[in-house]
Protein backbone atom coordinates (compact mmCIF):
# COMPACT_ATOMS: atom_id res chain seq x y z
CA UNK A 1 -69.49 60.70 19.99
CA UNK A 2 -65.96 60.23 21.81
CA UNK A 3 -63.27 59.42 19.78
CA UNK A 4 -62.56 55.76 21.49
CA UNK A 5 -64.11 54.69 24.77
CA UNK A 6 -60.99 52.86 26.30
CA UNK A 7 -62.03 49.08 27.47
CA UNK A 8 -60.87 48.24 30.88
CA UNK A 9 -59.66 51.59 31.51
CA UNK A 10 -59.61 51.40 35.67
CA UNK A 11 -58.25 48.05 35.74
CA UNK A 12 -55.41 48.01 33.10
CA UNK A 13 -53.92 50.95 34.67
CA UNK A 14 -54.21 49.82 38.37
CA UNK A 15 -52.34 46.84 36.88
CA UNK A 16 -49.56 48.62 36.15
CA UNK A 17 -48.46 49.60 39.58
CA UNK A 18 -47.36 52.57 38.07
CA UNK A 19 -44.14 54.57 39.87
CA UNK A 20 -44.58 58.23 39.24
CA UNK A 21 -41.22 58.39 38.33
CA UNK A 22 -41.20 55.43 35.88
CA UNK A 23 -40.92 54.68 32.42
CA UNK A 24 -43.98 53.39 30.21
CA UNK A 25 -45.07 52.46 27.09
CA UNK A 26 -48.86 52.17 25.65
CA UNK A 27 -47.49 50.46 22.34
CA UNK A 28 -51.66 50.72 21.22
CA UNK A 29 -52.13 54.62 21.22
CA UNK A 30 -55.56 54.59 19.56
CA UNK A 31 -58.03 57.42 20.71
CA UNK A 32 -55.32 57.90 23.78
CA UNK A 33 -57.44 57.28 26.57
CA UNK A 34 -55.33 54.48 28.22
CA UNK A 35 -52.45 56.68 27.67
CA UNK A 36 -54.37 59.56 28.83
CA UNK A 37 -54.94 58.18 32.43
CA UNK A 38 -51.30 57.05 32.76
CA UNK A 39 -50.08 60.47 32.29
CA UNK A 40 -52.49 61.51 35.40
CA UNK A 41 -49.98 59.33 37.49
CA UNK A 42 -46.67 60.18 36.59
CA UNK A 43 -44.76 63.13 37.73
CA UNK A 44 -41.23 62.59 36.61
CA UNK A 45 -41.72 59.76 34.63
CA UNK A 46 -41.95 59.28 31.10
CA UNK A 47 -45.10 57.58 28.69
CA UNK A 48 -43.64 56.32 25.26
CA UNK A 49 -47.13 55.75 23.33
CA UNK A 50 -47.32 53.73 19.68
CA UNK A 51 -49.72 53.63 16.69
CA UNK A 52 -48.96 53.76 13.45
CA UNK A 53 -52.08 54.96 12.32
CA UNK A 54 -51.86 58.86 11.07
CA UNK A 55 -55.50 60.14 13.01
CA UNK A 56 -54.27 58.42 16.44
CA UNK A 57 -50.62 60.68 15.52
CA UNK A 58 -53.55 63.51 15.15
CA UNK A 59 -55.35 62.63 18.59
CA UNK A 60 -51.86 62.48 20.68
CA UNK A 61 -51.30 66.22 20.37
CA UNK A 62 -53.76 66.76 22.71
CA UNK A 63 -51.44 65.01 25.29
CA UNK A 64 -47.71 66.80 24.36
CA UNK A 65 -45.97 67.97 27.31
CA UNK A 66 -42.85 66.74 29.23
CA UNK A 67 -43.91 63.34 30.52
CA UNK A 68 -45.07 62.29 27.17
CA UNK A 69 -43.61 61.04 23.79
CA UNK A 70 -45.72 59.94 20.60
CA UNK A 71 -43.85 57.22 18.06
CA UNK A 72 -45.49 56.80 15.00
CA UNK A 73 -44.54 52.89 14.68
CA UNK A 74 -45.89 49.46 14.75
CA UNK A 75 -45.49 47.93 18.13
CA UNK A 76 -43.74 45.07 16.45
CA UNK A 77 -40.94 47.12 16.31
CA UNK A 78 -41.12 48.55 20.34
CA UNK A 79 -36.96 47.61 20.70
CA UNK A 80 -35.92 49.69 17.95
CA UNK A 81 -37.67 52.51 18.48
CA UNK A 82 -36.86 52.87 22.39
CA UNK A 83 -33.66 52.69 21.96
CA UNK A 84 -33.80 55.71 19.34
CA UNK A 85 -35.19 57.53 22.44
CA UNK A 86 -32.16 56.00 24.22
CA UNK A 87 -34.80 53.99 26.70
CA UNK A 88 -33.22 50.30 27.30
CA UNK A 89 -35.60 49.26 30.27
CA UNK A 90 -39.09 50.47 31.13
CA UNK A 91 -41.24 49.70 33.73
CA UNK A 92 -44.36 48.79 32.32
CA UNK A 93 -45.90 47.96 29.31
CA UNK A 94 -49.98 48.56 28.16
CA UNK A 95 -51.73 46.87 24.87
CA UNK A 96 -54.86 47.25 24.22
CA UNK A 97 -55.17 44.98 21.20
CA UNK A 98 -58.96 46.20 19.84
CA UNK A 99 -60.08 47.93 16.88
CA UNK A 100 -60.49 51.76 17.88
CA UNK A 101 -63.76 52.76 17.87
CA UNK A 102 -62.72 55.82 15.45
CA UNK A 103 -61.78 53.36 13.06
CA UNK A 104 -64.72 51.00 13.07
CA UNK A 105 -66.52 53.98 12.55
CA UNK A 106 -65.10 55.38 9.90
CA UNK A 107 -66.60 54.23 6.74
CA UNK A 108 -63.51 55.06 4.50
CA UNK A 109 -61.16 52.44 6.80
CA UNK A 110 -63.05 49.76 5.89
CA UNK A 111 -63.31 47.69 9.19
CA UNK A 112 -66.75 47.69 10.20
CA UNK A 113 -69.75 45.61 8.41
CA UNK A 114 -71.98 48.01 8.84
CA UNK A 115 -70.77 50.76 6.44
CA UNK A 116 -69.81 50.49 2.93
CA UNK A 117 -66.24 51.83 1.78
CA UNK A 118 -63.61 50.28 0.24
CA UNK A 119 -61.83 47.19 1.17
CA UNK A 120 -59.03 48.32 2.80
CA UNK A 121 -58.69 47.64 7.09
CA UNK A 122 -55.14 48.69 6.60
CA UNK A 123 -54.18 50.08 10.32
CA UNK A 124 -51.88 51.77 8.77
CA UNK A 125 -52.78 53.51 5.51
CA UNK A 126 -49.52 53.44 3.58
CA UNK A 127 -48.77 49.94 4.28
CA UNK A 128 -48.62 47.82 0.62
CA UNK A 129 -51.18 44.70 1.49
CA UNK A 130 -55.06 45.95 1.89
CA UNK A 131 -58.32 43.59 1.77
CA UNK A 132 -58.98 44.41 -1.54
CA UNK A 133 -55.91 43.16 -2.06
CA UNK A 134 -56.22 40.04 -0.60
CA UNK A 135 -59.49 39.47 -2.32
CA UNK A 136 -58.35 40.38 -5.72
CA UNK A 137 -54.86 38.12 -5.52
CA UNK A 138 -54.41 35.43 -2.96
CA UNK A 139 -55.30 31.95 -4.48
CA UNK A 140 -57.77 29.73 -3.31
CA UNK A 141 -55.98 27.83 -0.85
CA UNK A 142 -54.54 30.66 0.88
CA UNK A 143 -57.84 32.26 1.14
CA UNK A 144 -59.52 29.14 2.84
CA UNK A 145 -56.23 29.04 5.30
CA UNK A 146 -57.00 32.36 6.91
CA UNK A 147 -60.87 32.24 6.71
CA UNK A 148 -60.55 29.22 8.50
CA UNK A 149 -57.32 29.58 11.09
CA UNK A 150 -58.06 34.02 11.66
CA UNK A 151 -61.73 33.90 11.35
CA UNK A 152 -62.63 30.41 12.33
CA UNK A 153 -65.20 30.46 9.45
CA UNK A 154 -66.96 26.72 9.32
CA UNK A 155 -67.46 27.00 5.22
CA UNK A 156 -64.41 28.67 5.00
CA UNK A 157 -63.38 26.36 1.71
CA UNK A 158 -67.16 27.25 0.18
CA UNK A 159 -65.97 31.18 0.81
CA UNK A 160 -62.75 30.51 -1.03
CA UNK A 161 -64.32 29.02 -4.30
CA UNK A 162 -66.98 31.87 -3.95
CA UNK A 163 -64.52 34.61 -3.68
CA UNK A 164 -62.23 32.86 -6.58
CA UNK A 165 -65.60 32.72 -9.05
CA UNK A 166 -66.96 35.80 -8.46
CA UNK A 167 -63.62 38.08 -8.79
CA UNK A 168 -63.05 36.14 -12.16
CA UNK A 169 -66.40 38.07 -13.55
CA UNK A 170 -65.37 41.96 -12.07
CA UNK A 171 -63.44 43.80 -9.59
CA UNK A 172 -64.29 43.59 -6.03
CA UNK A 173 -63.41 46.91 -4.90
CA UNK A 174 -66.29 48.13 -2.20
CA UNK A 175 -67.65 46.31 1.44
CA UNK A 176 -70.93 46.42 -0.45
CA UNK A 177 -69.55 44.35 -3.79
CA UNK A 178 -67.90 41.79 -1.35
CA UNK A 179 -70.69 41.22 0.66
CA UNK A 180 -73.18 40.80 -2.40
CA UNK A 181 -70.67 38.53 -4.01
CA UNK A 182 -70.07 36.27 -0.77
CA UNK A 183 -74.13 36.32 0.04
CA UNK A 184 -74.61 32.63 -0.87
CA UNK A 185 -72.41 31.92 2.04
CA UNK A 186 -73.62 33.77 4.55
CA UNK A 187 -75.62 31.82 7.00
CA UNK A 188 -79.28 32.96 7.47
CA UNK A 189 -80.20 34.84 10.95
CA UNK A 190 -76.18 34.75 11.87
CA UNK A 191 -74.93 37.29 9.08
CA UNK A 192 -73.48 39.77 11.62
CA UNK A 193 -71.26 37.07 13.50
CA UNK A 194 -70.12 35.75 10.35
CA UNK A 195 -69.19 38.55 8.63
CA UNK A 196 -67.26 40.13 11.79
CA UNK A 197 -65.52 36.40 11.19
CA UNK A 198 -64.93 36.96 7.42
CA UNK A 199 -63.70 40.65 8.57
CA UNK A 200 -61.60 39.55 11.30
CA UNK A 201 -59.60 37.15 8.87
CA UNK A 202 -58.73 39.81 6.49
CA UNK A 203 -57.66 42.52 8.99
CA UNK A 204 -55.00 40.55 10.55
CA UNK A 205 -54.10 38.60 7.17
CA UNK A 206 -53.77 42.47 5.93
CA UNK A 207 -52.04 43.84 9.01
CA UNK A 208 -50.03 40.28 10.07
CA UNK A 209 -51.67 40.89 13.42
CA UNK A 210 -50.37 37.77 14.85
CA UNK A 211 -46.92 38.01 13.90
CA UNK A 212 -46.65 41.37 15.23
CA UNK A 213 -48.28 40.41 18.67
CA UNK A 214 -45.58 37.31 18.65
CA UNK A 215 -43.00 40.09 18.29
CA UNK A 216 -43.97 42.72 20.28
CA UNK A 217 -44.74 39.93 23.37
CA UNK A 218 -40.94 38.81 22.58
CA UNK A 219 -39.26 41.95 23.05
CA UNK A 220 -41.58 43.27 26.41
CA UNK A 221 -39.98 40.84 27.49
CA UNK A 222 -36.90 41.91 26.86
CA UNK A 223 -37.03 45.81 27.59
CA UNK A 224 -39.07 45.17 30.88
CA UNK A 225 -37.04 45.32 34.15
CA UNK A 226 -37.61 43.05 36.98
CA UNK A 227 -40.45 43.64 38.68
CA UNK A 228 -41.88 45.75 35.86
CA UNK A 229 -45.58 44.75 34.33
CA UNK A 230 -47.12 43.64 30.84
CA UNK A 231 -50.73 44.50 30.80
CA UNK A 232 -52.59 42.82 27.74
CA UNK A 233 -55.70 43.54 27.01
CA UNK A 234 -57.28 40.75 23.37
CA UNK A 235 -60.42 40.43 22.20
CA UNK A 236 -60.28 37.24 20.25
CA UNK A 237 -59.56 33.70 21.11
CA UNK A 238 -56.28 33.83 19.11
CA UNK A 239 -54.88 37.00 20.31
CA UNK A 240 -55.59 36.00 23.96
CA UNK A 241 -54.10 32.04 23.41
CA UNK A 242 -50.90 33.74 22.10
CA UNK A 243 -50.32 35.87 25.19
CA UNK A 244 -51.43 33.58 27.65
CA UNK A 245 -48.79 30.95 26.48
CA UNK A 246 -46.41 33.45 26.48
CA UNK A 247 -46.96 34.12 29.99
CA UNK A 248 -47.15 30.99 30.86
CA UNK A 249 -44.67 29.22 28.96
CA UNK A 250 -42.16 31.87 27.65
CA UNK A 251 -43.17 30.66 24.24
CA UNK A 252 -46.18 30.41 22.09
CA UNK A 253 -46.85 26.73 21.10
CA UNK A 254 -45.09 23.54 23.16
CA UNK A 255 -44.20 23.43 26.74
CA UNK A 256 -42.11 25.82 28.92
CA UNK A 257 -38.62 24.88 28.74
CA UNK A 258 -36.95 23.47 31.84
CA UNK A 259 -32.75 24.27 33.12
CA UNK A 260 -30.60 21.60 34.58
CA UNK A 261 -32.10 21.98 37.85
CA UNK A 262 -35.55 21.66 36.82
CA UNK A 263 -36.52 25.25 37.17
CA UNK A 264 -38.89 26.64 33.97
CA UNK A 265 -36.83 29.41 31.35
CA UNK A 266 -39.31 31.78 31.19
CA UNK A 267 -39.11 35.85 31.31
CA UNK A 268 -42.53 36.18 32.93
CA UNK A 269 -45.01 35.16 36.13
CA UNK A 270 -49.03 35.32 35.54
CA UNK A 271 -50.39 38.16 38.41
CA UNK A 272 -53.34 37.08 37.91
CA UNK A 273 -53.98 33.02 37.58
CA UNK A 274 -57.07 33.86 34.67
CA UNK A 275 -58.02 36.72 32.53
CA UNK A 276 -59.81 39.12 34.21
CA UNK A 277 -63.13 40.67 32.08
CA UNK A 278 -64.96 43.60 31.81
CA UNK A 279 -67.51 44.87 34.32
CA UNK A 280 -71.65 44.80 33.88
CA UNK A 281 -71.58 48.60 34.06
CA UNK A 282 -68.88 48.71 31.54
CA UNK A 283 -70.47 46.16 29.59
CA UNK A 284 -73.77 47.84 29.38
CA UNK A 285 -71.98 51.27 28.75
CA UNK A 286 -69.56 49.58 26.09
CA UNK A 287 -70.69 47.05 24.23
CA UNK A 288 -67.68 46.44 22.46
CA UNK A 289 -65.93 45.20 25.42
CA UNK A 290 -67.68 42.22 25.57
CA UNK A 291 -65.10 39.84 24.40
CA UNK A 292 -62.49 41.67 26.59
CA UNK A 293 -59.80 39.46 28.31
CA UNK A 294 -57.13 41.41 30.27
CA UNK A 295 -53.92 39.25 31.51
CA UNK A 296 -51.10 41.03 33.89
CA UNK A 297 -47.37 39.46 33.98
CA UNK A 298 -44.65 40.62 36.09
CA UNK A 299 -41.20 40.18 34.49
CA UNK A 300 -39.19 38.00 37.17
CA UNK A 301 -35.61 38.87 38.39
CA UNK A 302 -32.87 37.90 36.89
CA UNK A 303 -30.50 34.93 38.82
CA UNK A 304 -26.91 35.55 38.73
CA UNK A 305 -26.13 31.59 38.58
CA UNK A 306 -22.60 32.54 40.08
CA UNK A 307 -23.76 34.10 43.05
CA UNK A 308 -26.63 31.73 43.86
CA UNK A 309 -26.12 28.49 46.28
CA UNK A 310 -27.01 25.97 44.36
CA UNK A 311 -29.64 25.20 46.94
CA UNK A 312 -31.47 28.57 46.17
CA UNK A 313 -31.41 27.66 42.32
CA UNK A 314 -33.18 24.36 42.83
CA UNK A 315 -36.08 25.69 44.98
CA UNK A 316 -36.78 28.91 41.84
CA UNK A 317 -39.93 28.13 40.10
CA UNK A 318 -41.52 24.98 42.19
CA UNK A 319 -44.75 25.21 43.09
């Protein structure tokens, strides 16, 4: 079985427009595929790939060589770590926001349903906040928040009480203990969909998925040059609203900010007016890519409001 079998592979590449000579980053490393195929089109250029997770470290040695750089970071913290490689502006930037195969199928993680293993779904194993955790210590309320706003659970206060009663009587430690204790709740002839709901909610309450997507979007932003592309590929509803409204509206809740003139402040312009999905071949080859959404933004120049006729500033951004 392959390591990862990269979603989208064809198209979020081509949507790079990649200049063999540029700079990119694939801040989601995972098996490397993605960052595998945009090493086959740079010659001078240089591929800064992320993951903090120690086997995708493990996978990128397969891929040293001069045009390519492993960092061994969250993506949250993409600024920082460029500029430690003394990299200000790049030309592109890839994310591929999924679950790796490898790690749904590795029982040990704790991410997939159908395996027991501890309850862990840390994406990085030495960070301080794991499932179990979250089961054994968050209170009630806190538990039916994020079943409710990550997972979109319907008896998301039910699965709070549950959780609260049963952990008072032993440790939940295992997949297997939490799904026996949480059975009551689990809706008959839909248990797969709502436990990948139930999972969902604790691997981005454990990993602050969302935050770190808010952050990472932020600063593409800011290390892209003009002209240079942000290729997003979610596979949930709130991963995907967060990027689209940053594309759309330089910001992820309200409207886009207007200047004096009327033009709209924001660092990016859509490519593509909707997301663009997977393929039927791919989708009958990869069945995990159903729920694929892939958005492309160009960063937009720069006006130099000193330079500019004023005329030329009022016409920027109408329709």
């Amino acid at each position: 079985m392959a390591y990862h079998n990269p979603v989208m592979l064809r198209e979020s590449v081509e949507a790079l427009a990649i200049n063999p000579a540029g700079t990119y980053v694939d801040v989601t490393f995972g098996g490397g595929g993605h960052s595998a195929e945009i090493l086959k089109h740079l010659t001078t250029g240089k591929l800064y790939s992320f993951d903090q997770d120690a086997d995708a470290e493990k996978q990128s040695e397969k891929l040293e060589g001069a045009t390519f750089q492993f960092v061994k970071a969250n993506f949250r913290y993409l600024k920082k770590f460029l500029r430690l490689y003394g990299v200000k502006q790049v030309d592109g930037i890839l994310a591929d926001l999924g679950v790796s195969s490898h790690q749904f199928n590795t029982a040990e993680r704790g991410f997939s349903t159908r395996f027991d293993g501890p309850l862990d779904m840390r994406m990085d194993p030495d960070a301080p906040l794991s499932a179990k955790e979250i089961i054994a210590n968050y209170p009630e309320e806190q538990l039916h928040k994020i079943f409710g706003i990550y997972g979109e659970v319907k008896n998301a206060k039910t699965l709070a009480q549950t959780i609260v009663s049963a952990r008072n009587g032993q440790e939940i430690n295992t997949i297997a203990e939490f799904k026996k204790a949480i059975q009551s709740c689990i809706p008959r002839g839909k248990e797969n969909k709502y436990l990948a709901q139930v999972f969902q909610a604790l691997r981005i309450e454990a990993n602050d998925e969302l935050k770190a997507l808010e952050d990472m979007l932020v600063q593409s932003a800011e290390v892209l040059k003009p002209g240079g592309r942000l290729v997003v590929i979610s596979y949930h509803s709130l991963e995907d609203r967060l990027v689209k409204n940053f594309i759309q509206k330089g910001k992820f809740h309200g409207d886009v900010e207007k200047d004096f003139f009327g033009n709209e402040l924001k660092p990016l312009e859509a490519v593509v007016r909707k997301a663009l999905t997977p393929s039927e071949e791919e989708l009958l080859e990869n069945n995990r890519s159903r729920s694929a959404k892939l958005r492309i933004a160009v960063k937009t120049g720069e006006l130099n409001f000193e330079e500019k006729p004023d005329k030329t500033v009022g016409r920027r951004g109408k329709k």
